[in-house]
N, C-alpha and C. Protein backbone atom coordinates (compact mmCIF):
# COMPACT_ATOMS: atom_id res chain seq x y z
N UNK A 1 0.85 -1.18 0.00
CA UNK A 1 0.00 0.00 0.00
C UNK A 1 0.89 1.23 0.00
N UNK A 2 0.83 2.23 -1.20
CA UNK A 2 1.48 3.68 -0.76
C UNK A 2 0.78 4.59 -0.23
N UNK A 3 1.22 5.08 0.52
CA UNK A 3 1.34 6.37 1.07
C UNK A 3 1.73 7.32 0.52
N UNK A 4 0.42 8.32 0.57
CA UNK A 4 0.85 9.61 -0.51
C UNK A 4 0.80 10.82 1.06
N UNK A 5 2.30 11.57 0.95
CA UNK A 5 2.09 13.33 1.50
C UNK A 5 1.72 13.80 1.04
N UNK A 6 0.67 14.50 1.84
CA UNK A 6 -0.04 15.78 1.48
C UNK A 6 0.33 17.05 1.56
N UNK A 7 1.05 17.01 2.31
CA UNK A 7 1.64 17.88 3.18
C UNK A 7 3.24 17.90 3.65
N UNK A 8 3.76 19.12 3.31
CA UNK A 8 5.09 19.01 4.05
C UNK A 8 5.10 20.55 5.31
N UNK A 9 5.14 19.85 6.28
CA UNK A 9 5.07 21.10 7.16
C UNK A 9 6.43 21.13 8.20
N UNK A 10 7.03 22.34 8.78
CA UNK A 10 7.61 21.98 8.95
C UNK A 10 7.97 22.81 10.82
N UNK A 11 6.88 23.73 10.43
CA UNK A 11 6.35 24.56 11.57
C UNK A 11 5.18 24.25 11.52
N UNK A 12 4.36 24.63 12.95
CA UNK A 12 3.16 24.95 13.64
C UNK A 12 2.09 25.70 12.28
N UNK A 13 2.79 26.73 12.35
CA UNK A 13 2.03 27.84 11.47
C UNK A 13 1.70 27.26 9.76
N UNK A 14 2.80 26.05 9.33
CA UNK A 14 2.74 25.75 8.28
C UNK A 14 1.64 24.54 8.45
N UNK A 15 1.43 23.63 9.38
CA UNK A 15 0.35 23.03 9.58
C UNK A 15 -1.15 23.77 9.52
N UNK A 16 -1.25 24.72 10.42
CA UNK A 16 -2.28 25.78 10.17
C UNK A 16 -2.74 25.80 8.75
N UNK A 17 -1.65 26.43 8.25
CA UNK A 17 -1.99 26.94 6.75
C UNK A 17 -2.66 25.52 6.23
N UNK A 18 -1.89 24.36 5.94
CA UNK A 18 -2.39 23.03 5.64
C UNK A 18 -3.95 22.92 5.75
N UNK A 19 -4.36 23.27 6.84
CA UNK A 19 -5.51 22.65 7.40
C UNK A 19 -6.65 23.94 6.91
N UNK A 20 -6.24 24.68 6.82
CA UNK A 20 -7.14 26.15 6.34
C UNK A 20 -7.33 25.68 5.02
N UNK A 21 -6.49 24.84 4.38
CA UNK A 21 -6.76 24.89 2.66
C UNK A 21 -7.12 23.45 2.00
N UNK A 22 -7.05 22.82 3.28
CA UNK A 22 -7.37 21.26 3.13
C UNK A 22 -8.94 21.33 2.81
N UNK A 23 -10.10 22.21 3.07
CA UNK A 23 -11.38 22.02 2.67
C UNK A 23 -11.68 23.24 1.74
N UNK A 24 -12.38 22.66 0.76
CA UNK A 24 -13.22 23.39 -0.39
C UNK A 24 -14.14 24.04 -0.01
N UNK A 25 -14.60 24.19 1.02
CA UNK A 25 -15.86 24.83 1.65
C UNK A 25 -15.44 25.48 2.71
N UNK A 26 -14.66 25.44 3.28
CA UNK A 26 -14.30 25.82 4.35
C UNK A 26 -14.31 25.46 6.07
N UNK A 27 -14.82 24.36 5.92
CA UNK A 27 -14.85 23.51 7.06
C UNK A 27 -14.16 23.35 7.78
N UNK A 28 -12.46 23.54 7.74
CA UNK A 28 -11.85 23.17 8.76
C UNK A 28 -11.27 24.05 8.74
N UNK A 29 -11.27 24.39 10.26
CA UNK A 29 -10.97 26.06 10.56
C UNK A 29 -9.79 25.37 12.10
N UNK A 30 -8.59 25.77 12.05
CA UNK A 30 -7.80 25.15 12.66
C UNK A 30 -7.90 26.48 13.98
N UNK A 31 -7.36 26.24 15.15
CA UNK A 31 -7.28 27.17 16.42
C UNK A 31 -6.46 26.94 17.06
N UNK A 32 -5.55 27.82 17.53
CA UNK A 32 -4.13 27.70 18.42
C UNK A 32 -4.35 27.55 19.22
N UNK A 33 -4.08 26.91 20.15
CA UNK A 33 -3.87 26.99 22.23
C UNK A 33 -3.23 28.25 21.82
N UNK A 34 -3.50 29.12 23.04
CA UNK A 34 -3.05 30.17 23.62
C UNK A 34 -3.46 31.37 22.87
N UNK A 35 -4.35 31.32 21.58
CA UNK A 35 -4.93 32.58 20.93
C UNK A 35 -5.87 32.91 21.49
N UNK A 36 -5.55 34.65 22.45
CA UNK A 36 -6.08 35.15 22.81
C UNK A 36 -7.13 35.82 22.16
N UNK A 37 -7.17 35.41 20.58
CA UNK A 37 -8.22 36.21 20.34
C UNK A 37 -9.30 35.03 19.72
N UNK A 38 -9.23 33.79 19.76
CA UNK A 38 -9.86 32.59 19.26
C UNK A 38 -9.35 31.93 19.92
N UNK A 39 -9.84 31.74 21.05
CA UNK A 39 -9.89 30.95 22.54
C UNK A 39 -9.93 29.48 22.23
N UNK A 40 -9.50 28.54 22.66
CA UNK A 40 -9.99 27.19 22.12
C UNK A 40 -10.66 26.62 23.89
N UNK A 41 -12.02 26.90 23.66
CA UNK A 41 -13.09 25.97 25.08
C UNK A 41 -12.66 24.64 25.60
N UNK A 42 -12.65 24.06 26.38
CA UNK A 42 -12.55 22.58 26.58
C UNK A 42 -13.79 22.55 27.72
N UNK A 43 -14.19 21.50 27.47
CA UNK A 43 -15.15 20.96 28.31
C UNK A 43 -14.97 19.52 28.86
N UNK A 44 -15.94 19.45 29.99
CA UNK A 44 -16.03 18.03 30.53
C UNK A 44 -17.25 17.17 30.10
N UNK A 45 -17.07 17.12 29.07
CA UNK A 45 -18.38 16.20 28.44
C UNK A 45 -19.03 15.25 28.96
N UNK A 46 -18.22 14.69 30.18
CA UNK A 46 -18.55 13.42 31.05
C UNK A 46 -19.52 13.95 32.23
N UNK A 47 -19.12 15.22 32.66
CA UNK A 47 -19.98 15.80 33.86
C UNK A 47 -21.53 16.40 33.44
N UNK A 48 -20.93 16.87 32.09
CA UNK A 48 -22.23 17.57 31.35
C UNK A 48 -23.20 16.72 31.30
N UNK A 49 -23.06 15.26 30.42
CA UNK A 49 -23.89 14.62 29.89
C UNK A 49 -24.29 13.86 31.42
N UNK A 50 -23.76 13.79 31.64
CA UNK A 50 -24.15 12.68 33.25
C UNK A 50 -25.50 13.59 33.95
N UNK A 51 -25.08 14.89 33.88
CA UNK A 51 -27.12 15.03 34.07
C UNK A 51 -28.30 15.04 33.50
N UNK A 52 -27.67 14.41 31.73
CA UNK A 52 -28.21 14.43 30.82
C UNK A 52 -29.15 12.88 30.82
N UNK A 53 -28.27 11.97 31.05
CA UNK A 53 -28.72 10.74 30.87
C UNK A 53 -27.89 9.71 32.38
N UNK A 54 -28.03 8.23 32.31
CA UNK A 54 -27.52 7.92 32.86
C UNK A 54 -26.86 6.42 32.39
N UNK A 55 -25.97 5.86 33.42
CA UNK A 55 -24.65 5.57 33.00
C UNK A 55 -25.23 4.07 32.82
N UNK A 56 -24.72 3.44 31.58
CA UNK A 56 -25.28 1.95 31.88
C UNK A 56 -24.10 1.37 31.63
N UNK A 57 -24.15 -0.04 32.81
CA UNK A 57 -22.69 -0.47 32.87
C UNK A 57 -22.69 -1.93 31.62
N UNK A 58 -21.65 -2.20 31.81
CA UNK A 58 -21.09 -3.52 31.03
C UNK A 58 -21.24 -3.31 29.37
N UNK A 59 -21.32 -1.68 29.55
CA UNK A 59 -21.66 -1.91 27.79
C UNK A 59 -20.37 -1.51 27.35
């Protein structure tokens, strides 16, 4: 099986760029840790949903 690069990056910023131009529509919109001006959220999805529903075991 080959393996084709798509990409040669070689910095941070050159990945960015990669990923900004990787969709035709514009879908993938890449975000830095630490951009103060495009924050990247994290959440606890486990605490959230747990008052959402509840936990069933052995699955």
């Amino acid at each position: 099986m080959e393996v084709k690069v798509l990409c040669d990056a070689e910095t941070i910023e050159a990945v960015v760029e990669n990923v900004s131009t990787s969709s035709r529509s514009g879908l993938n919109v890449p975000h830095m840790i630490g951009d103060l001006e495009k924050p990247v959220h994290l959440y606890d999805w486990k605490t959230f949903l747990a008052q959402l529903f509840i936990t069933l075991r052995n699955i």
